[in-house]
PDB file of N, CA and C in Angstrom:
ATOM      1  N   UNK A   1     252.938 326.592 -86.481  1.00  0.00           N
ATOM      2  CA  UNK A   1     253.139 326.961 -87.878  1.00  0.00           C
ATOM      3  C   UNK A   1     253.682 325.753 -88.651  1.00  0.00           C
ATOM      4  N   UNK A   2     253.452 325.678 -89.994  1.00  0.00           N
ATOM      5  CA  UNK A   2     253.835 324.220 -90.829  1.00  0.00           C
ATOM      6  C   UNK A   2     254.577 324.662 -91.771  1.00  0.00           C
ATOM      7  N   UNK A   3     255.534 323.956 -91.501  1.00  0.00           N
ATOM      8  CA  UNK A   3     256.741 323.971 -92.397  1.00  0.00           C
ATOM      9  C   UNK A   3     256.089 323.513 -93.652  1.00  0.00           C
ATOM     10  N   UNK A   4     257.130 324.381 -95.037  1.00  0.00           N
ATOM     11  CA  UNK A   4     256.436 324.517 -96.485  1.00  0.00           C
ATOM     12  C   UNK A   4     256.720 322.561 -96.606  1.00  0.00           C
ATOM     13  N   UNK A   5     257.275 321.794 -95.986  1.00  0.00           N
ATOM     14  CA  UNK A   5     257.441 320.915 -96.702  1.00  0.00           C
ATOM     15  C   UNK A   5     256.317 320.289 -96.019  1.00  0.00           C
ATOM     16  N   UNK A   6     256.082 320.139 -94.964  1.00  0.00           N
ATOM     17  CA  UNK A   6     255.045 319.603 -94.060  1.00  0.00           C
ATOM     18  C   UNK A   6     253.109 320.343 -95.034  1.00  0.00           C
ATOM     19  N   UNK A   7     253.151 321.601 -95.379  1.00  0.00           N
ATOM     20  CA  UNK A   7     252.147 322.064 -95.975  1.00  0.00           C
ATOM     21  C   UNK A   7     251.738 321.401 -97.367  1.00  0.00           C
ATOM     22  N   UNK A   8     252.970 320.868 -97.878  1.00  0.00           N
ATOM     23  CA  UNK A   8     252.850 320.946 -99.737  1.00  0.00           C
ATOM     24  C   UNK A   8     252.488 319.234 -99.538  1.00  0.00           C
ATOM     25  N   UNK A   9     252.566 318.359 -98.588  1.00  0.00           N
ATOM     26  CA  UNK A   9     252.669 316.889 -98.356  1.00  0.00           C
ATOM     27  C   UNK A   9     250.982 317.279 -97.973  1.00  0.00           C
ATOM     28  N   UNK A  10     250.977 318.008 -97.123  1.00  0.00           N
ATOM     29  CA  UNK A  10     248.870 317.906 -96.492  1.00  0.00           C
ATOM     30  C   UNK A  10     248.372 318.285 -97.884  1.00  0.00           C
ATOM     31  N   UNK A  11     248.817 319.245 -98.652  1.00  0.00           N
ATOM     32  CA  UNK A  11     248.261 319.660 -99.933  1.00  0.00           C
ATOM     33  C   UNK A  11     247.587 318.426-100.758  1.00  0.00           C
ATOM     34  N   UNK A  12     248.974 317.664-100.506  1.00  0.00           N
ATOM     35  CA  UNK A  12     248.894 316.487-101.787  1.00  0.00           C
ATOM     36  C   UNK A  12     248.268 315.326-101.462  1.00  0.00           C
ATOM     37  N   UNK A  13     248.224 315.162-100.062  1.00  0.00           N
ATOM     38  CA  UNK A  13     247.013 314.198 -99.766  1.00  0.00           C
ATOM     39  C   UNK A  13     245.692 314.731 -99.210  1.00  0.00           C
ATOM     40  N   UNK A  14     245.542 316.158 -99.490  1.00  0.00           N
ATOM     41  CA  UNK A  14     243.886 316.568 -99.696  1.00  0.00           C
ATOM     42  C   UNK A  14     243.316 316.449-100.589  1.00  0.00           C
ATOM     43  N   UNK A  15     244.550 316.631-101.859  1.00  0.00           N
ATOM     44  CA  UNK A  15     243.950 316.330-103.304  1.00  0.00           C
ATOM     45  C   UNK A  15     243.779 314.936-103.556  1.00  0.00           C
ATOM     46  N   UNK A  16     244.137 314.023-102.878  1.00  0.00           N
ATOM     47  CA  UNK A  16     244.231 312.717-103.369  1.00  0.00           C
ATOM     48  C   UNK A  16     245.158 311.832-103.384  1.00  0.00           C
ATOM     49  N   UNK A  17     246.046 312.583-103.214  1.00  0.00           N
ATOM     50  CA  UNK A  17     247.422 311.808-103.739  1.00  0.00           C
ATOM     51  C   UNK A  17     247.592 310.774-102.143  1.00  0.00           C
ATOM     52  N   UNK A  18     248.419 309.428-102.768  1.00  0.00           N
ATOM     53  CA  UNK A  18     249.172 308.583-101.621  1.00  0.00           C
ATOM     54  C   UNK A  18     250.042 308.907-101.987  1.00  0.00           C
ATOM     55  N   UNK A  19     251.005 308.875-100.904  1.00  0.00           N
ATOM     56  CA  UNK A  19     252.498 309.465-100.935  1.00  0.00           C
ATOM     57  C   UNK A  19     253.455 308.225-100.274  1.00  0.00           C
ATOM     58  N   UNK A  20     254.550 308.046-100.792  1.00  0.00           N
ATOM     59  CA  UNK A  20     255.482 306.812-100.209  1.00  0.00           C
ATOM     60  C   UNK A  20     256.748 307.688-100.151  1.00  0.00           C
ATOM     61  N   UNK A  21     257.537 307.368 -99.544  1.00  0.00           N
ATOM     62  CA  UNK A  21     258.942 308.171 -99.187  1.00  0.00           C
ATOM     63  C   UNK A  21     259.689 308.627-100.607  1.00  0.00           C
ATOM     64  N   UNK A  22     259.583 307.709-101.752  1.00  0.00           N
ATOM     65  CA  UNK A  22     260.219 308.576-102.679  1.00  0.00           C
ATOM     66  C   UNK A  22     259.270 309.116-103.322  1.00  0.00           C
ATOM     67  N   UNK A  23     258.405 309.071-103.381  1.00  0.00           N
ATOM     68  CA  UNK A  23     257.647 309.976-104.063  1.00  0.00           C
ATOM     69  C   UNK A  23     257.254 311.378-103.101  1.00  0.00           C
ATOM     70  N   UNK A  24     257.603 311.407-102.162  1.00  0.00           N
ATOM     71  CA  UNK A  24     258.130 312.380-101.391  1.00  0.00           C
ATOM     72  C   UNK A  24     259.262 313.288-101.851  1.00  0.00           C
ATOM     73  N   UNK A  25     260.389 312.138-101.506  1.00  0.00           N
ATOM     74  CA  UNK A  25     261.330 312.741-101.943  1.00  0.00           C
ATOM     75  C   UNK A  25     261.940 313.203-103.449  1.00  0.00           C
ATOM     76  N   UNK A  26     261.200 313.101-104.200  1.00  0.00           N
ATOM     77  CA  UNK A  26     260.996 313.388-105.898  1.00  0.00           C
ATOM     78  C   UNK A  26     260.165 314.710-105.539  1.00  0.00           C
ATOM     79  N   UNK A  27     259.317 314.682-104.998  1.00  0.00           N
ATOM     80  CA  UNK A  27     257.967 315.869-104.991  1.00  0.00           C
ATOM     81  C   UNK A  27     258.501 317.326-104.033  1.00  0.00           C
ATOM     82  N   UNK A  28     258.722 316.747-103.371  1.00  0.00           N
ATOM     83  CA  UNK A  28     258.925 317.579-102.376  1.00  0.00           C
ATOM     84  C   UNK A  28     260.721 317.873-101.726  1.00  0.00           C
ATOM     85  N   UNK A  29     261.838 316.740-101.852  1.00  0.00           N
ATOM     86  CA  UNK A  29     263.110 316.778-101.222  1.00  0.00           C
ATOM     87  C   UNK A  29     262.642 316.579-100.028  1.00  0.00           C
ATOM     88  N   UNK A  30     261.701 315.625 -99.137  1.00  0.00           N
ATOM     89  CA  UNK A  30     261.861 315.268 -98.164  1.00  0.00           C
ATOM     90  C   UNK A  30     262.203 313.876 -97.564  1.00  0.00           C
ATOM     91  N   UNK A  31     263.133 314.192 -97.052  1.00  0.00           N
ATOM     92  CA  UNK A  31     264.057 312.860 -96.276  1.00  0.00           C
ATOM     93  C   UNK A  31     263.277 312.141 -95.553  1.00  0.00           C
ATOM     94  N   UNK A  32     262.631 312.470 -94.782  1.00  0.00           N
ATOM     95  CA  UNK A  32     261.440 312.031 -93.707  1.00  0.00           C
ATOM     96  C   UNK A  32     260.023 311.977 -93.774  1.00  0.00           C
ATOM     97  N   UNK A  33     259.520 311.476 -94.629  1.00  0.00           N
ATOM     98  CA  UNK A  33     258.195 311.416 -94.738  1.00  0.00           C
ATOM     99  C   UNK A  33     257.607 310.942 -93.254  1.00  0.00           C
ATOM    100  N   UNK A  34     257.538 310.136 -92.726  1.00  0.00           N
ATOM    101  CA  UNK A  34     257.214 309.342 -91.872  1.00  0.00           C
ATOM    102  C   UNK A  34     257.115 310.371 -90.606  1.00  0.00           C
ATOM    103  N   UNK A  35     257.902 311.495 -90.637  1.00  0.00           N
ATOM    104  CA  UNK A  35     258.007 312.153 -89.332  1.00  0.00           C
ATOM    105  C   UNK A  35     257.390 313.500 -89.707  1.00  0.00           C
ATOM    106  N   UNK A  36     257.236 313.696 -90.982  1.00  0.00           N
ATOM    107  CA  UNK A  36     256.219 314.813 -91.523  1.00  0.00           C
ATOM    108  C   UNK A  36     254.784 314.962 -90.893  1.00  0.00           C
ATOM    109  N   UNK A  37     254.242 313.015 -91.287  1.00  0.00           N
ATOM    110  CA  UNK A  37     253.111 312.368 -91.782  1.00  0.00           C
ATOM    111  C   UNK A  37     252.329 312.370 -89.742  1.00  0.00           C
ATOM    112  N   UNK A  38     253.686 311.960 -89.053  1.00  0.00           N
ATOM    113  CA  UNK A  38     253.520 312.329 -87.236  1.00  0.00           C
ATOM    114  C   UNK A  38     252.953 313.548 -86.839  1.00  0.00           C
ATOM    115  N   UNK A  39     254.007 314.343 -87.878  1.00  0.00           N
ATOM    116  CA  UNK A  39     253.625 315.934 -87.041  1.00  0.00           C
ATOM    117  C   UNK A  39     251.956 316.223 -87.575  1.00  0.00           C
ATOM    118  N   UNK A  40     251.395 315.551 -88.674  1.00  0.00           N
ATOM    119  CA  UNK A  40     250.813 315.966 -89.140  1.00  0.00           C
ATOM    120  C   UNK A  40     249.350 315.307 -88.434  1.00  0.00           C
ATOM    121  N   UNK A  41     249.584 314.257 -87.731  1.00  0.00           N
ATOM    122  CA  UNK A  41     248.738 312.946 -87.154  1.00  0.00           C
ATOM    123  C   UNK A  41     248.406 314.084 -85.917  1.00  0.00           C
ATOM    124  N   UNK A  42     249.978 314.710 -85.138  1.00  0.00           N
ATOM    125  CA  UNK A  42     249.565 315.128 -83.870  1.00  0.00           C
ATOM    126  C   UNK A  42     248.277 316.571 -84.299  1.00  0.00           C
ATOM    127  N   UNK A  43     248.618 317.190 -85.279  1.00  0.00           N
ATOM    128  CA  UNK A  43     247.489 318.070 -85.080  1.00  0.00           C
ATOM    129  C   UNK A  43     246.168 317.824 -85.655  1.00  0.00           C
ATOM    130  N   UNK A  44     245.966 316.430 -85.645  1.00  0.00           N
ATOM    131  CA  UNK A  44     244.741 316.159 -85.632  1.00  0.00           C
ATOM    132  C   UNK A  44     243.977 315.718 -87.287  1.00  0.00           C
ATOM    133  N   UNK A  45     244.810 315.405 -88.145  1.00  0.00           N
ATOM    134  CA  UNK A  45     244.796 314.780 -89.188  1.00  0.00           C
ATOM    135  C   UNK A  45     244.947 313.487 -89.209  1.00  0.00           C
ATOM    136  N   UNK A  46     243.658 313.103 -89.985  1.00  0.00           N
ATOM    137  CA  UNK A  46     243.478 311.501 -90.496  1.00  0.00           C
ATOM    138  C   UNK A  46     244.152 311.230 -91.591  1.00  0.00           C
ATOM    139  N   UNK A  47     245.282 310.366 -91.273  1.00  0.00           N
ATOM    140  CA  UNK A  47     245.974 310.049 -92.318  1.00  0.00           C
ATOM    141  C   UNK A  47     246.038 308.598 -92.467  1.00  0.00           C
ATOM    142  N   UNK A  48     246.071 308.102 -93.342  1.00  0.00           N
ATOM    143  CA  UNK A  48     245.802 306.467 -93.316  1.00  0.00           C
ATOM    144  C   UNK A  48     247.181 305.685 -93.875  1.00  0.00           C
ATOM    145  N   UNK A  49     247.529 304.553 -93.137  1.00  0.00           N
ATOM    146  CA  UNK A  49     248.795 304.396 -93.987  1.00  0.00           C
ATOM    147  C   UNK A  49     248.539 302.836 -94.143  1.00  0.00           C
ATOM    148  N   UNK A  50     249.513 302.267 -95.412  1.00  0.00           N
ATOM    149  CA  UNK A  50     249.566 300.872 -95.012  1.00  0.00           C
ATOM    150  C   UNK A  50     250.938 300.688 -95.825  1.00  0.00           C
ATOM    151  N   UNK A  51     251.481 299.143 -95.504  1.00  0.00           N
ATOM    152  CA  UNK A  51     252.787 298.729 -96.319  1.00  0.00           C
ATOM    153  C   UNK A  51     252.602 298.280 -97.349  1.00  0.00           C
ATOM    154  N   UNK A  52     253.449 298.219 -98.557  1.00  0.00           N
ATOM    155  CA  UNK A  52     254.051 298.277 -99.853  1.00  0.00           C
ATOM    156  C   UNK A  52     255.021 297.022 -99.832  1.00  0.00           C
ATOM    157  N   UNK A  53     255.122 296.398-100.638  1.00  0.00           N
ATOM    158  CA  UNK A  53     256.040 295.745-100.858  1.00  0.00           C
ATOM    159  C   UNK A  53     256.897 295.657-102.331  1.00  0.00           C
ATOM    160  N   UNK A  54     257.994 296.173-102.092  1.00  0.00           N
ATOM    161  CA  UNK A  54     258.508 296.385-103.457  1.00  0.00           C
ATOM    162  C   UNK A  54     259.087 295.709-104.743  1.00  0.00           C
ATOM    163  N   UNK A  55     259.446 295.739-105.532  1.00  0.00           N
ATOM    164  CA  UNK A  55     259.380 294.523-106.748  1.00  0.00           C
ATOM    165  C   UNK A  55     260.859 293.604-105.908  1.00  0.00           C
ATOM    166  N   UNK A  56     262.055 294.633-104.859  1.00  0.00           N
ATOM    167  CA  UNK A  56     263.083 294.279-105.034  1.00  0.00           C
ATOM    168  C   UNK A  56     262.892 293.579-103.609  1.00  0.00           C
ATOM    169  N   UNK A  57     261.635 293.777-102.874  1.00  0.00           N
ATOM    170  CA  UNK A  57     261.321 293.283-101.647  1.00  0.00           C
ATOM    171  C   UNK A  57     261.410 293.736-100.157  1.00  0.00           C
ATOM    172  N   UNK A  58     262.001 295.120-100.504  1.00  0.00           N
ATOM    173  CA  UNK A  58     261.862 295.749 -99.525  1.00  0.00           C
ATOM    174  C   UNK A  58     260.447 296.390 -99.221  1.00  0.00           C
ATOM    175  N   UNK A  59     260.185 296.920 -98.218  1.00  0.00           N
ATOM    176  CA  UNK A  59     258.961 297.476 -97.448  1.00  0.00           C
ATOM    177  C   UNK A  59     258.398 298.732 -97.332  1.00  0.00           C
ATOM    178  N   UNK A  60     258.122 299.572 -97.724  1.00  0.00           N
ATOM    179  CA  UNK A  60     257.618 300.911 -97.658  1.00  0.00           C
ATOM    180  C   UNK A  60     256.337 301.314 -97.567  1.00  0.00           C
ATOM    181  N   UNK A  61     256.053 302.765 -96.673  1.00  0.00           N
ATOM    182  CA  UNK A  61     254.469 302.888 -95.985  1.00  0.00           C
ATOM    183  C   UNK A  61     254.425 303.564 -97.376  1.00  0.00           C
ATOM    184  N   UNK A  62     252.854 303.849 -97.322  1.00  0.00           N
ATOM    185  CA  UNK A  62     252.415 304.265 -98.320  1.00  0.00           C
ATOM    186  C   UNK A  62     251.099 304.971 -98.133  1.00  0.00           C
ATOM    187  N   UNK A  63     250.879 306.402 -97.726  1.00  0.00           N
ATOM    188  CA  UNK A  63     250.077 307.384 -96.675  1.00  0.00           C
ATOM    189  C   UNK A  63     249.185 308.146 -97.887  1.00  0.00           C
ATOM    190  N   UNK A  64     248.054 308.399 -97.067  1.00  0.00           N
ATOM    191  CA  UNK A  64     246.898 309.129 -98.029  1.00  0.00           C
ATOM    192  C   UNK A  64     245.915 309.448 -96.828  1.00  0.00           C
ATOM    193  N   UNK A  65     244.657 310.297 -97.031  1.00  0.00           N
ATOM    194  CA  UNK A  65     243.934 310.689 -96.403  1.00  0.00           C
ATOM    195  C   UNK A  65     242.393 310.302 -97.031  1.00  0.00           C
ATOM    196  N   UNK A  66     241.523 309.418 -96.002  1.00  0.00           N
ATOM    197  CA  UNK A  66     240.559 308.364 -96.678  1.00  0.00           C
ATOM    198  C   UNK A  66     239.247 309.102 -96.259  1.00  0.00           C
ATOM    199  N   UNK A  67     239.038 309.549 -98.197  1.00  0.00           N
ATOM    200  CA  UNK A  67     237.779 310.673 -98.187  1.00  0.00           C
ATOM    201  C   UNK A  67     236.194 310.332 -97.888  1.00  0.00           C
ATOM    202  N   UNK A  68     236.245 309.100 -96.925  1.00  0.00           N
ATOM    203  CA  UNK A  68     234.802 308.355 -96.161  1.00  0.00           C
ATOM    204  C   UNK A  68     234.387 309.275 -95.377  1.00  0.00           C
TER     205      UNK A  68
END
């Protein structure tokens, strides 16, 4: 069974959306994107990720599902 926060994150990258941890956590209140984005890998979802680099230089993934 999938947790509502784990459901509303597959929602948003069926529609399109890339998702990065705060825009997670703005959208949804989730702390953990990254371990959502796992649970979501193990049941068999293509999720595509790559790194971000931010204006202040830190690093962040940045996940979507690639409609090829």
């Amino acid at each position: 069974m999938q947790s509502t926060q784990e459901s509303r994150i597959l929602s948003a990258l069926e529609q399109g959306y890339r998702l990065t941890p705060l825009v997670a956590l703005r959208r949804f209140g989730c702390l953990r994107l990254g371990a959502r984005i796992y649970d979501l890998k193990r049941k068999g979802y293509r999720i595509e990720k790559r790194m971000l680099k931010t204006p202040s230089g830190a690093r962040v993934a940045e996940y979507w599902i690639d409609r090829k």
